[in-house]
C-alpha atoms as a PDB file:
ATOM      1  CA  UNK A   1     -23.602  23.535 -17.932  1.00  0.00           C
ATOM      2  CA  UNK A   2     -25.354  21.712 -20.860  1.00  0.00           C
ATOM      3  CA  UNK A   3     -26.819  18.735 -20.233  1.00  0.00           C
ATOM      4  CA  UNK A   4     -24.771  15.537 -20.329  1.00  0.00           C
ATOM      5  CA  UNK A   5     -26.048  12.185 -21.891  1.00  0.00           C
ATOM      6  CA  UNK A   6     -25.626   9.255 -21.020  1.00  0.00           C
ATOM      7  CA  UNK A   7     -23.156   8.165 -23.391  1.00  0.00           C
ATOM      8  CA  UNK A   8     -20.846  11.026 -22.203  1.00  0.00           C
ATOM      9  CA  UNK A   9     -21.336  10.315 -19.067  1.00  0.00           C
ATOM     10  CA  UNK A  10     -20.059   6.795 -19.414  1.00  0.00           C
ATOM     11  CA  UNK A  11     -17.099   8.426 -20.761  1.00  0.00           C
ATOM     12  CA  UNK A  12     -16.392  10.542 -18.134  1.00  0.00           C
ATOM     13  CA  UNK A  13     -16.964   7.628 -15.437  1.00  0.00           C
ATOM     14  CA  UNK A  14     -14.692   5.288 -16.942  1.00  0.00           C
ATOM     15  CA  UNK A  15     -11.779   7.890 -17.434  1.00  0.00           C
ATOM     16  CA  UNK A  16     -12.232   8.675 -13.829  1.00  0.00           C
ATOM     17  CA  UNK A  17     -12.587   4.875 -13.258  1.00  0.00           C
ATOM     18  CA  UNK A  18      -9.432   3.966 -14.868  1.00  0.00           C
ATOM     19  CA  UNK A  19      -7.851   6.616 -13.171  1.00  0.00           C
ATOM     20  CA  UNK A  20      -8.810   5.128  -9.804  1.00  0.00           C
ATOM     21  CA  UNK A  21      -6.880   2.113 -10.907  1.00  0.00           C
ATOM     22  CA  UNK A  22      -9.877  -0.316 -10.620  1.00  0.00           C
ATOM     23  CA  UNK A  23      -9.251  -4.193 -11.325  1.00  0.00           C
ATOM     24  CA  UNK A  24      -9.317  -5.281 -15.610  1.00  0.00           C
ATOM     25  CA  UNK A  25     -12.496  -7.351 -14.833  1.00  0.00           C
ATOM     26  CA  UNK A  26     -14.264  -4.743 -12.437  1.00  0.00           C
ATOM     27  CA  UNK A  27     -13.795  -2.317 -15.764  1.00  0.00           C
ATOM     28  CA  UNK A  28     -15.196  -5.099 -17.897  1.00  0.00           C
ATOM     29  CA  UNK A  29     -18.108  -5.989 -15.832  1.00  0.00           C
ATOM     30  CA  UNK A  30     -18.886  -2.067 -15.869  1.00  0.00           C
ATOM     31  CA  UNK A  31     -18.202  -1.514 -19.643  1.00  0.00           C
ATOM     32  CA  UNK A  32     -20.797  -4.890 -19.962  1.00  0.00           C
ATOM     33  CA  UNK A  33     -23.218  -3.066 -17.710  1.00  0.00           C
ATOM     34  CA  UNK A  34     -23.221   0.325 -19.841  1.00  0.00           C
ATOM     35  CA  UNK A  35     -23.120  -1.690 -22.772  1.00  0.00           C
ATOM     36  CA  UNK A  36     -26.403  -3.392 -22.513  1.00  0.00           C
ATOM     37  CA  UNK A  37     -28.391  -0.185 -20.523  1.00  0.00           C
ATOM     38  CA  UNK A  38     -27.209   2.021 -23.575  1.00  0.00           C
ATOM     39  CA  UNK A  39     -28.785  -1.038 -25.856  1.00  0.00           C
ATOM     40  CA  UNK A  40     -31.716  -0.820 -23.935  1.00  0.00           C
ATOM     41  CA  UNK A  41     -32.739   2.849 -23.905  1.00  0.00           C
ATOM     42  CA  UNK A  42     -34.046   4.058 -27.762  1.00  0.00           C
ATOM     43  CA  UNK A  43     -31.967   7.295 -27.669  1.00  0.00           C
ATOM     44  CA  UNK A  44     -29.088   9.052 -25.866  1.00  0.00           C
ATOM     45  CA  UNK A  45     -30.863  10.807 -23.566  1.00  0.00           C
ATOM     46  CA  UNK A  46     -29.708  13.357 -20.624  1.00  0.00           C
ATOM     47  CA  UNK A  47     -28.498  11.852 -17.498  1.00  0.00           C
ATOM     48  CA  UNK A  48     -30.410  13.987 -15.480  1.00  0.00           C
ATOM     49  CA  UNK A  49     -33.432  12.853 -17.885  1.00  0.00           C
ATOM     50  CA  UNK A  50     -33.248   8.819 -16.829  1.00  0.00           C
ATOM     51  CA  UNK A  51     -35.718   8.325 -14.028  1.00  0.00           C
ATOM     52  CA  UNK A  52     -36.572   5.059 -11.880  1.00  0.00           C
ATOM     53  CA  UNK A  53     -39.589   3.976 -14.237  1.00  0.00           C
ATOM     54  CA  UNK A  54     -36.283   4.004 -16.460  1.00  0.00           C
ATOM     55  CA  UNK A  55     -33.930   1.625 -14.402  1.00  0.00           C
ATOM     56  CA  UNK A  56     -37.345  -0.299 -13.067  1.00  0.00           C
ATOM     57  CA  UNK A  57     -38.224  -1.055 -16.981  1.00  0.00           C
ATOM     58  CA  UNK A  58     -34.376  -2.267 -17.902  1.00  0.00           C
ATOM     59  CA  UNK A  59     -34.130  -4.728 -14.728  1.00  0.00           C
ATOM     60  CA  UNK A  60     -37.654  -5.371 -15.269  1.00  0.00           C
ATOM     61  CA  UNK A  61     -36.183  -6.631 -18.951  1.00  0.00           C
ATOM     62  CA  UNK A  62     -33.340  -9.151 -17.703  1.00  0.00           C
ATOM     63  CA  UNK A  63     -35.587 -12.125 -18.577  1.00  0.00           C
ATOM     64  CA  UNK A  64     -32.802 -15.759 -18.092  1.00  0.00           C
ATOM     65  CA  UNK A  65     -30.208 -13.776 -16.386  1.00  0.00           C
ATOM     66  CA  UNK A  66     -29.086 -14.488 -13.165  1.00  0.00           C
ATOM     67  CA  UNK A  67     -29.556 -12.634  -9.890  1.00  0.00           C
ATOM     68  CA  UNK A  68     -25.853 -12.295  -9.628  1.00  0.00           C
ATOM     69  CA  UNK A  69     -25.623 -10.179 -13.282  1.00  0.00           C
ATOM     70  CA  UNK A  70     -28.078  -8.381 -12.025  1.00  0.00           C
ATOM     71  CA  UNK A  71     -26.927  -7.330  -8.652  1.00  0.00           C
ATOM     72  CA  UNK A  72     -23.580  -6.874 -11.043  1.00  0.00           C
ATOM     73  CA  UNK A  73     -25.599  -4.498 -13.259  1.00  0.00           C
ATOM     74  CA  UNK A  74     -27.046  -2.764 -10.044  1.00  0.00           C
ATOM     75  CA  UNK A  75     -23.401  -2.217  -8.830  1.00  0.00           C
ATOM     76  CA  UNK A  76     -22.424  -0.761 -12.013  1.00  0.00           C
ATOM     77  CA  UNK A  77     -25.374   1.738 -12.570  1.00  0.00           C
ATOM     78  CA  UNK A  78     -25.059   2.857  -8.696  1.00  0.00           C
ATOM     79  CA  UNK A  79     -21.342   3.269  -9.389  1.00  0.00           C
ATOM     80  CA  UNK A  80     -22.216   5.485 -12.193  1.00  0.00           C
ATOM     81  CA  UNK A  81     -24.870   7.604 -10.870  1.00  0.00           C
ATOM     82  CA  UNK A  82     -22.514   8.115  -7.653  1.00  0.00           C
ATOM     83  CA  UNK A  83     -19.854   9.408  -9.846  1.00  0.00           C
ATOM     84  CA  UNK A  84     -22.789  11.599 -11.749  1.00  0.00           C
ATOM     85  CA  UNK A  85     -24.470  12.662  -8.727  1.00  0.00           C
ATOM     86  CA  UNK A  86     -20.664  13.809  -7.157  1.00  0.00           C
ATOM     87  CA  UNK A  87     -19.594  16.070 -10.777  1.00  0.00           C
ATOM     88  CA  UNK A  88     -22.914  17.596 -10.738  1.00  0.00           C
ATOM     89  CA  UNK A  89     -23.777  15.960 -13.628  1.00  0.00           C
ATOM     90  CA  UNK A  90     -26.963  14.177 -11.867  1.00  0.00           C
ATOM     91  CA  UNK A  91     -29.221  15.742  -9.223  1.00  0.00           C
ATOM     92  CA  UNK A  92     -30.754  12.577  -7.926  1.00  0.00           C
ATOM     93  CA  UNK A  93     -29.238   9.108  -7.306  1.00  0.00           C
ATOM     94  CA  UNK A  94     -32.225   6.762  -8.918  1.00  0.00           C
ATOM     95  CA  UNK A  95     -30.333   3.571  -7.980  1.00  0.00           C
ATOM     96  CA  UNK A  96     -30.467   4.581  -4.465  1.00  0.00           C
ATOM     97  CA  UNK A  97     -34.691   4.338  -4.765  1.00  0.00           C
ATOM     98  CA  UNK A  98     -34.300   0.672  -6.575  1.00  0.00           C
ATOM     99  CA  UNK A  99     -34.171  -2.338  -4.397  1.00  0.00           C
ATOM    100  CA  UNK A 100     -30.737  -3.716  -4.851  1.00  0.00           C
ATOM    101  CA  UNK A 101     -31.203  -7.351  -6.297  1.00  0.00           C
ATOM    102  CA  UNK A 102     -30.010 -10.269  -3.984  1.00  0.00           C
ATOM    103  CA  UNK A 103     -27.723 -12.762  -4.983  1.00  0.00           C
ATOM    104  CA  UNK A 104     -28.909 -16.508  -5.056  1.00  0.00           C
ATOM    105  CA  UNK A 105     -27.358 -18.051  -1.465  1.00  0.00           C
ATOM    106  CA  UNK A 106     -26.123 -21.117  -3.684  1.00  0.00           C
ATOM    107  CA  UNK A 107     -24.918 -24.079  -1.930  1.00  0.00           C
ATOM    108  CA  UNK A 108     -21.007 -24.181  -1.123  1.00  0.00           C
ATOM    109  CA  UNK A 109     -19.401 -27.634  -2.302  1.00  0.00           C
ATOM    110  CA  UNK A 110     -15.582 -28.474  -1.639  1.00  0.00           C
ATOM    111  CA  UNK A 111     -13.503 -31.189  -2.587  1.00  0.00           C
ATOM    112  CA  UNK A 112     -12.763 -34.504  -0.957  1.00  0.00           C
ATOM    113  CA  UNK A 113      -9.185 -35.573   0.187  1.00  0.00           C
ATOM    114  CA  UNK A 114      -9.754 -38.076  -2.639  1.00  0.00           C
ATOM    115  CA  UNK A 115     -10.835 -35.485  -4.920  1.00  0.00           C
ATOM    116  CA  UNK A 116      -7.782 -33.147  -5.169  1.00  0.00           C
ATOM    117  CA  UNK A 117      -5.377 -35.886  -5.166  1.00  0.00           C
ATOM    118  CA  UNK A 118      -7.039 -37.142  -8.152  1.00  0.00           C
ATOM    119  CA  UNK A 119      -6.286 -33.606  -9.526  1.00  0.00           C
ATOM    120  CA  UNK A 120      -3.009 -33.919  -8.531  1.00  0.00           C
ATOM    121  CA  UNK A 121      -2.355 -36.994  -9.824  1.00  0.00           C
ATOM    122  CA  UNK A 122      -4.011 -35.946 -13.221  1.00  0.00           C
ATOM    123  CA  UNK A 123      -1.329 -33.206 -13.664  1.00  0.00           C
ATOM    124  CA  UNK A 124       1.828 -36.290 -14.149  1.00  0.00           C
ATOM    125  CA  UNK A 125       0.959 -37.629 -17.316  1.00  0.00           C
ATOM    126  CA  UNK A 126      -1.285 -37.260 -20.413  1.00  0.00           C
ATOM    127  CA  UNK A 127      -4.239 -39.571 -20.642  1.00  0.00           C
ATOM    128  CA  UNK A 128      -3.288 -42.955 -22.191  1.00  0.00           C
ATOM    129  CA  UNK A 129      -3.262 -43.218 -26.274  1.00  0.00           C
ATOM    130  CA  UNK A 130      -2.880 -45.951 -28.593  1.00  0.00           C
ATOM    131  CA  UNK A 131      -0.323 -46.153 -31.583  1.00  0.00           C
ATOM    132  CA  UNK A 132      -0.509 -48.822 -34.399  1.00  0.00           C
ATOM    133  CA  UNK A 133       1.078 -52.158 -33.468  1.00  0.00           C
ATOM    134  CA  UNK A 134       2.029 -50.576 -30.076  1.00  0.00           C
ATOM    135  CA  UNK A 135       1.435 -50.668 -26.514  1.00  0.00           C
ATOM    136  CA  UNK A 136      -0.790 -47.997 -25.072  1.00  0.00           C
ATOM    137  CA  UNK A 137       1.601 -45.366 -23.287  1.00  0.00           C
ATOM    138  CA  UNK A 138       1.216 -41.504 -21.724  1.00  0.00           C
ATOM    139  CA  UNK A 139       3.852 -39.030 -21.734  1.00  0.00           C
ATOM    140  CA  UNK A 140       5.286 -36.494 -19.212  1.00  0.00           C
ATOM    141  CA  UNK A 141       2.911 -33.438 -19.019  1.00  0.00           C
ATOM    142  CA  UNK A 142       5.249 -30.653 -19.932  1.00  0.00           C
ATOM    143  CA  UNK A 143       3.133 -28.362 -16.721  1.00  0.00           C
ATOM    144  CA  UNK A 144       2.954 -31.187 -14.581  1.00  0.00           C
ATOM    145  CA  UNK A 145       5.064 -28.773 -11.828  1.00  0.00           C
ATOM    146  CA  UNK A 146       3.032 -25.580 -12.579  1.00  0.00           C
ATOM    147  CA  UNK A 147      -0.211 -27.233 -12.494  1.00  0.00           C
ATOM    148  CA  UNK A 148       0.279 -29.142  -9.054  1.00  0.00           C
ATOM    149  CA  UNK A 149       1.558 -25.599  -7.568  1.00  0.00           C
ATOM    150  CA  UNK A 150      -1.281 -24.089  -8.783  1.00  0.00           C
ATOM    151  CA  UNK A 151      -3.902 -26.630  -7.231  1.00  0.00           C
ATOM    152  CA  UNK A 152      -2.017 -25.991  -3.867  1.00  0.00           C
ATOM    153  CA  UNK A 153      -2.305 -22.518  -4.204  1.00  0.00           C
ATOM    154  CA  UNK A 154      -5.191 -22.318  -4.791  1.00  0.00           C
ATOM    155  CA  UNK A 155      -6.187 -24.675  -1.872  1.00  0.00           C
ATOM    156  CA  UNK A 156      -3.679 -23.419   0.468  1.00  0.00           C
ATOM    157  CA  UNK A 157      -3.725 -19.720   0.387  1.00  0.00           C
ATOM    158  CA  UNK A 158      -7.680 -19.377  -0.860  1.00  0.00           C
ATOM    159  CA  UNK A 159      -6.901 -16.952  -3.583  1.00  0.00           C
ATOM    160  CA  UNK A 160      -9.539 -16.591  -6.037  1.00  0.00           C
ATOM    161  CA  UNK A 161      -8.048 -17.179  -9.157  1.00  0.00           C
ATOM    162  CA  UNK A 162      -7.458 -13.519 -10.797  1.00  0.00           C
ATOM    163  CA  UNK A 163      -5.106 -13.029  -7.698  1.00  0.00           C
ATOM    164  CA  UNK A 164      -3.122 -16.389  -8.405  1.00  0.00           C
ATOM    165  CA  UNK A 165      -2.743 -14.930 -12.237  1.00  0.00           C
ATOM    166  CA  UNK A 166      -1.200 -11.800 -10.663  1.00  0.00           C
ATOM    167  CA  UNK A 167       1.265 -13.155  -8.232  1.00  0.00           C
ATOM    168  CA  UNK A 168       4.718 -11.521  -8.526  1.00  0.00           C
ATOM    169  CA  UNK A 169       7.989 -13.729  -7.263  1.00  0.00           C
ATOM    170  CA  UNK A 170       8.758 -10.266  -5.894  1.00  0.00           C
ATOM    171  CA  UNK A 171       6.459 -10.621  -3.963  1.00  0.00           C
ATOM    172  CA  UNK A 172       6.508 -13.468  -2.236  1.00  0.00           C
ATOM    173  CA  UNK A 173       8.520 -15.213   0.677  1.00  0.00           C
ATOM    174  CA  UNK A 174       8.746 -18.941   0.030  1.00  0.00           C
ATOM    175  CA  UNK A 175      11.241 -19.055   2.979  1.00  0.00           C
ATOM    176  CA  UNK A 176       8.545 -17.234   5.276  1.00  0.00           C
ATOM    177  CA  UNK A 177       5.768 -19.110   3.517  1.00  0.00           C
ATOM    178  CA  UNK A 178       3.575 -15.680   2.443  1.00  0.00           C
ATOM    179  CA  UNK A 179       2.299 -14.064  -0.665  1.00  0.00           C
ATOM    180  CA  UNK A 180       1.418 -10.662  -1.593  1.00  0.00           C
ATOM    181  CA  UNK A 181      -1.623 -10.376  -3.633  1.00  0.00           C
ATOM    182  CA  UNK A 182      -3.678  -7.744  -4.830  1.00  0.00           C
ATOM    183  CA  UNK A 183      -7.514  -8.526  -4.060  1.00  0.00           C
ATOM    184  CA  UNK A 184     -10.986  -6.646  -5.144  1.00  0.00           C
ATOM    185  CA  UNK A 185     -10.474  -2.918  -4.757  1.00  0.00           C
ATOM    186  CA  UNK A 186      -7.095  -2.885  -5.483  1.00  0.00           C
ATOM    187  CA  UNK A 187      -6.364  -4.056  -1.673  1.00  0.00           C
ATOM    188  CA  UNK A 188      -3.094  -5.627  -0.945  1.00  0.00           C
ATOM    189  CA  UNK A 189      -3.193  -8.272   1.936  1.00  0.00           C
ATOM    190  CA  UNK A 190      -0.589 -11.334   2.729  1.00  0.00           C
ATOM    191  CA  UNK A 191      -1.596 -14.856   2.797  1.00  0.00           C
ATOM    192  CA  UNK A 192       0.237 -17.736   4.453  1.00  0.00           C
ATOM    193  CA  UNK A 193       1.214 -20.770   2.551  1.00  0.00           C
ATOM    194  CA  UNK A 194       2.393 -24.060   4.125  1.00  0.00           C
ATOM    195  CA  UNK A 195       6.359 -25.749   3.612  1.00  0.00           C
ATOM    196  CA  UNK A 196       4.786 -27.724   0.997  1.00  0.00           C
ATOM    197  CA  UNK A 197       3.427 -25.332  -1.545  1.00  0.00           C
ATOM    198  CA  UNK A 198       6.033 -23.248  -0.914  1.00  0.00           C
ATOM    199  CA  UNK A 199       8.108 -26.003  -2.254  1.00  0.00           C
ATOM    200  CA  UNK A 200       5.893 -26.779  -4.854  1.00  0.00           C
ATOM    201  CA  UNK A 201       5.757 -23.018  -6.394  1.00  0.00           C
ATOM    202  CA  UNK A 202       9.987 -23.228  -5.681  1.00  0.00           C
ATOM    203  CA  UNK A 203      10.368 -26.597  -8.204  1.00  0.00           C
ATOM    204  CA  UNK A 204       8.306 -24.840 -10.496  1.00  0.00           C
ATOM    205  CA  UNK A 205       9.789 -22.176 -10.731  1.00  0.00           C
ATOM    206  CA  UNK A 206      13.447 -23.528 -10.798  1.00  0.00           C
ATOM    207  CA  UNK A 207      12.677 -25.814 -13.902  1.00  0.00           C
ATOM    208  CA  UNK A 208      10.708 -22.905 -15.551  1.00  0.00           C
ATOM    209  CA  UNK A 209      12.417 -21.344 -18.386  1.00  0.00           C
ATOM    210  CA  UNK A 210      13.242 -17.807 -18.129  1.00  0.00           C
ATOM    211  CA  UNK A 211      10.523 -15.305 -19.896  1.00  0.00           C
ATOM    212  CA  UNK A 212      11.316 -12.360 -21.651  1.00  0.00           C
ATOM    213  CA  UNK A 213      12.154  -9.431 -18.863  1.00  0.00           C
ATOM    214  CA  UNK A 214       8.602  -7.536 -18.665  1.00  0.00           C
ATOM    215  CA  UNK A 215       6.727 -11.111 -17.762  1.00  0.00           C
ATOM    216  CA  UNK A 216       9.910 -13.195 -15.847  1.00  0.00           C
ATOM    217  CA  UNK A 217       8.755 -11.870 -12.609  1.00  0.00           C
ATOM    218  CA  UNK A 218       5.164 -13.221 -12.817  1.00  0.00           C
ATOM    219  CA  UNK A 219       4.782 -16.565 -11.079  1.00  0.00           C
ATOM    220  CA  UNK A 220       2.509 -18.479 -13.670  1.00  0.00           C
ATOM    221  CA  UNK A 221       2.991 -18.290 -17.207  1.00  0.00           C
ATOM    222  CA  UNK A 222       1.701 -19.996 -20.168  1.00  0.00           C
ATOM    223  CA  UNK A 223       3.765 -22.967 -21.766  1.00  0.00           C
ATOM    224  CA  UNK A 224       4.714 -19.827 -24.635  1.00  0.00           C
ATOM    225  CA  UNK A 225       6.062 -18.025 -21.036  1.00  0.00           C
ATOM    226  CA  UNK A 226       3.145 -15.773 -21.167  1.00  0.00           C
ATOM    227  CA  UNK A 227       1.021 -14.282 -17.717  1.00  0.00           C
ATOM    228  CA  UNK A 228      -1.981 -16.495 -17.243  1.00  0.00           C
ATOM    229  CA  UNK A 229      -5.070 -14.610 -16.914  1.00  0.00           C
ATOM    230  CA  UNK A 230      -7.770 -15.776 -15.641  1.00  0.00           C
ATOM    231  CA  UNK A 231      -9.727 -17.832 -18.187  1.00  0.00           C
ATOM    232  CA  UNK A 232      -6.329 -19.792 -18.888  1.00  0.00           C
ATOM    233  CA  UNK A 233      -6.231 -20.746 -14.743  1.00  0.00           C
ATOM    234  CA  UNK A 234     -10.332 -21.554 -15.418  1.00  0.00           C
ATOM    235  CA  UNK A 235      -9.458 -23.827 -18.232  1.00  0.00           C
ATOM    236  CA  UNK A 236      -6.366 -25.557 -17.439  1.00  0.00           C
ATOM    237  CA  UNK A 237      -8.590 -26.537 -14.271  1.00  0.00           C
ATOM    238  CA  UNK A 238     -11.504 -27.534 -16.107  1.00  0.00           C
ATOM    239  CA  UNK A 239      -9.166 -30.279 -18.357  1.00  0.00           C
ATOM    240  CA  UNK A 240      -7.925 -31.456 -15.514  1.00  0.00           C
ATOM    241  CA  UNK A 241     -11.222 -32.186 -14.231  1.00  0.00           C
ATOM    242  CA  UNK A 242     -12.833 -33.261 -16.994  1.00  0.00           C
ATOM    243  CA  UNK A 243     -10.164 -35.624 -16.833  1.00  0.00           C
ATOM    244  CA  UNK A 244     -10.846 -37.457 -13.632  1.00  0.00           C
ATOM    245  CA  UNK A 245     -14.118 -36.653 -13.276  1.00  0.00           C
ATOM    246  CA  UNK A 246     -14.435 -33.873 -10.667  1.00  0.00           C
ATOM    247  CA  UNK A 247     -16.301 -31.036 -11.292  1.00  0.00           C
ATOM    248  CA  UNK A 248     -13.677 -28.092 -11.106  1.00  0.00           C
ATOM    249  CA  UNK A 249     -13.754 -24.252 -10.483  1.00  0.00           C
ATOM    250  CA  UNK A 250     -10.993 -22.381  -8.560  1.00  0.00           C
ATOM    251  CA  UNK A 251     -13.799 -21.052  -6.343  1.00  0.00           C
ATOM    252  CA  UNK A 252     -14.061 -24.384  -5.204  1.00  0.00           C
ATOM    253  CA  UNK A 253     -10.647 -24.420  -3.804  1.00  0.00           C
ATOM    254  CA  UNK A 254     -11.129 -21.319  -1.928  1.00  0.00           C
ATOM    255  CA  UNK A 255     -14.745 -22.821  -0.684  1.00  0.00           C
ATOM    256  CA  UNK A 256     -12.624 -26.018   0.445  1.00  0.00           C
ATOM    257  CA  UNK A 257      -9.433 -24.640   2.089  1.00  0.00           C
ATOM    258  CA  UNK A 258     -11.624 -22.227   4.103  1.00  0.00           C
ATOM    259  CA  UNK A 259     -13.998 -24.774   5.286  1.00  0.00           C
ATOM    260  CA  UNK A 260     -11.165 -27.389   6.334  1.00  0.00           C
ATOM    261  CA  UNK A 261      -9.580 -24.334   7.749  1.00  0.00           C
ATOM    262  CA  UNK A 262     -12.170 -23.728  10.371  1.00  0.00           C
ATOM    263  CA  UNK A 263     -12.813 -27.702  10.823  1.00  0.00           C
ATOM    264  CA  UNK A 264      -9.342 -28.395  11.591  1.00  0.00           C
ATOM    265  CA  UNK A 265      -9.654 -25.750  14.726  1.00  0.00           C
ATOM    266  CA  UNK A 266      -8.448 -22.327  12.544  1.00  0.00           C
ATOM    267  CA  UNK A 267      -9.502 -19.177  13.780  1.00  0.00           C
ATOM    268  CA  UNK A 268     -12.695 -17.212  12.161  1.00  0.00           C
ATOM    269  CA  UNK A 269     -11.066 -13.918  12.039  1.00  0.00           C
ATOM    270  CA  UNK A 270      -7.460 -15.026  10.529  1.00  0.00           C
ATOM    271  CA  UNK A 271      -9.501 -16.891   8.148  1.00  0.00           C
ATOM    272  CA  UNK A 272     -11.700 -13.330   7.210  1.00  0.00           C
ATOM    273  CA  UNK A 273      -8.203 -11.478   6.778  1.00  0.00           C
ATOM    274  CA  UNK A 274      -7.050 -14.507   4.520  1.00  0.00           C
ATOM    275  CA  UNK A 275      -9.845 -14.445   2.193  1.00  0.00           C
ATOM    276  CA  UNK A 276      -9.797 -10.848   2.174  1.00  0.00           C
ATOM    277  CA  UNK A 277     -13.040 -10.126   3.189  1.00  0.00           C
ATOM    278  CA  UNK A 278     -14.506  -6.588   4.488  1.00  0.00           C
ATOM    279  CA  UNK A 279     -17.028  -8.772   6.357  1.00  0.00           C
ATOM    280  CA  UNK A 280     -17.713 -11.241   8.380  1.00  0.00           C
ATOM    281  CA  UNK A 281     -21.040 -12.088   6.221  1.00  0.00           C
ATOM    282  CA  UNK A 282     -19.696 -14.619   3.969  1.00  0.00           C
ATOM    283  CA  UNK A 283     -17.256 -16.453   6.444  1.00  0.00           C
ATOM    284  CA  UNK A 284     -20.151 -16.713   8.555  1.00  0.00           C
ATOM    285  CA  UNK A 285     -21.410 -19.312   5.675  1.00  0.00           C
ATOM    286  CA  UNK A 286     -18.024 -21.347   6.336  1.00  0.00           C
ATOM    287  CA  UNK A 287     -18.678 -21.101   9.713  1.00  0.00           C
ATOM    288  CA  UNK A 288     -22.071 -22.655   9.658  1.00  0.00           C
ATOM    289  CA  UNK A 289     -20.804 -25.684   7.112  1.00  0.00           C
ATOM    290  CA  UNK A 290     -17.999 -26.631   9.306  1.00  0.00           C
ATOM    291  CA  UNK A 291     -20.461 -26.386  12.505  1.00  0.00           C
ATOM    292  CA  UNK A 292     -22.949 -28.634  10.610  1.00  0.00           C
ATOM    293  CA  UNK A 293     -20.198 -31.013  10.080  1.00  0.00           C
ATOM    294  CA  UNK A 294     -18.870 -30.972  14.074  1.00  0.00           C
ATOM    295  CA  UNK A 295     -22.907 -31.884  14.944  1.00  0.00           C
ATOM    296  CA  UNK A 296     -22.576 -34.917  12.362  1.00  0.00           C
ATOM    297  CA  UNK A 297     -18.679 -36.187  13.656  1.00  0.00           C
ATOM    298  CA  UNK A 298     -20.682 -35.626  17.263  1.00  0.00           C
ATOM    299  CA  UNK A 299     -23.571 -37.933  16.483  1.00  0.00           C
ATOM    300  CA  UNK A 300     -21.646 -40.828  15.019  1.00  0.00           C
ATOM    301  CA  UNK A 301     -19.385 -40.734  17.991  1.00  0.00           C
ATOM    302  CA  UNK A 302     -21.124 -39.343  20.668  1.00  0.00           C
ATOM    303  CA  UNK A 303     -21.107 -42.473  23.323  1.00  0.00           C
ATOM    304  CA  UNK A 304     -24.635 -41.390  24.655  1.00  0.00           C
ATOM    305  CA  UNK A 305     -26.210 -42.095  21.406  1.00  0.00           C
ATOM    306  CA  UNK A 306     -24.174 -45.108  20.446  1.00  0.00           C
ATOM    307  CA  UNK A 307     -24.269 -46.817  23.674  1.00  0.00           C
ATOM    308  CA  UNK A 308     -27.090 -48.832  24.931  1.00  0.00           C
ATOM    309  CA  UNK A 309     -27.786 -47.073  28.136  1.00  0.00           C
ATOM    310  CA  UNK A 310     -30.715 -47.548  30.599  1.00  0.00           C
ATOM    311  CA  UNK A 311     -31.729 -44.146  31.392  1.00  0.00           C
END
């Protein structure tokens, strides 16, 4: 067999890669990842040509990026040199002699009680506006319904947002208060839902006006009865918040319904098959904040430390 380069290569992968039914952004963040190592290199060479001074010099060249689009680089080279490695294409895996890059441990934050109700409350009406010779007024947000189910959603189930943006009405059970969604690796998993969002996603969808036949059965759509991807669920949160002040991200639903979730006496492993986690690694970060919080409720009620004993 001729040599391969590099640019063939990444044709080959991704054909096999779309073939394995990966998710749109997993593709993207790969294609992104080619993208700027094919920048990087002055030719085309050989696959079997790119050594590890090679991948040490292009990770050694990610000045201002962060370690997370690195690791996402590493994952997306390793994925490539796997598939190389596998066709015969590559003898050696060079990823597999780089140290894989470790993702900043950034603090969690969730919302306050206060917080999402301000949300909430933001989705009824349109901010106040002025009219010459008349009183200031608002008006009816035309996705006042769809907005509030999506903020309970989001807080309820702990989706991350691409899976809200692909949720089906086939495939979910308002009665039985579950949802089928389709996670990272193409995994399939139900999450529970309480009587209240259920209701909420039910109003919505009652007063929503029917879309054309190939988008009807997705849950959230547009106000032009569109799917919502993910950048419209990222900004439709982000004017909401901007709104009332509070810092917005639909990570930081998932951060706050998992944490509550363990404070309010859930279980660590239902919560690990709710998020959808292989792991127990990053529940074990939930874990820890809601501990940290128990130790704090302990030691402004504990009686021993409040009470002026003679010991």
């Amino acid at each position: 067999m001729d040599a391969i380069t590099l640019s063939h290569a990444i044709d080959g992968y991704l054909l096999y890669a779309a073939g394995r039914q990966l998710s749109e952004n997993t593709l993207r963040d790969y294609c992104t990842t080619f993208r700027r190592f094919r920048e990087f290199l002055p030719d085309d060479p050989p696959m079997e040509q790119i050594s590890l001074g090679t991948i040490e010099a292009f990770f050694a060249g990610l000045n201002g990026l962060s370690r997370k689009t690195a690791l996402n680089y590493h994952t997306g080279l390793s994925a490539l040199w796997t598939w190389a490695v596998g066709r015969g294409v590559a003898t050696e895996h060079v990823l597999h002699q780089f140290t894989r890059p470790k993702p900043n441990q950034n603090v969690i934050e969730i919302f306050t009680e206060e917080q999402v109700q301000r949300l909430l409350d933001a989705c009824k009406r349109t901010p106040a506006y002025s009219r010459p010779g008349k009183a200031r007024c608002s008006n009816a947000r035309p996705t006042a319904l769809r907005d509030k189910a999506i903020i309970l959603t989001l807080l309820d189930s702990m989706v991350r947002a691409s899976e809200l943006s692909g949720m089906r009405r086939s495939d979910m059970s308002l009665k039985e208060g579950r949802i089928k969604v389709l996670g990272k690796g193409a995994k399939e998993r139900w999450v529970p839902i309480s009587s209240e969002t259920a209701g909420a996603i039910w109003q919505y969808l009652a007063a929503r006006p029917q879309a054309k036949p190939q988008y009807d059965d997705m849950v959230f759509l547009t106000q032009r009865l569109r799917p919502m991807d993910r950048q419209a669920v990222l900004k439709v949160l982000d004017r909401l918040g901007q709104r009332v002040e509070v810092p917005t991200h639909p990570h930081k639903f998932r951060h706050t319904g998992a944490t509550m979730f363990l404070r309010n006496g859930g279980n660590v492993f239902a919560l690990k098959e709710i998020l959808g986690h292989s792991t127990m690694t990053m529940v074990q970060r939930y874990v820890h904040l809601a501990e940290v919080d128990i130790q704090e409720a302990h030691r402004r009620a504990s009686p021993v430390y409040n009470w002026d004993l003679r010991v």
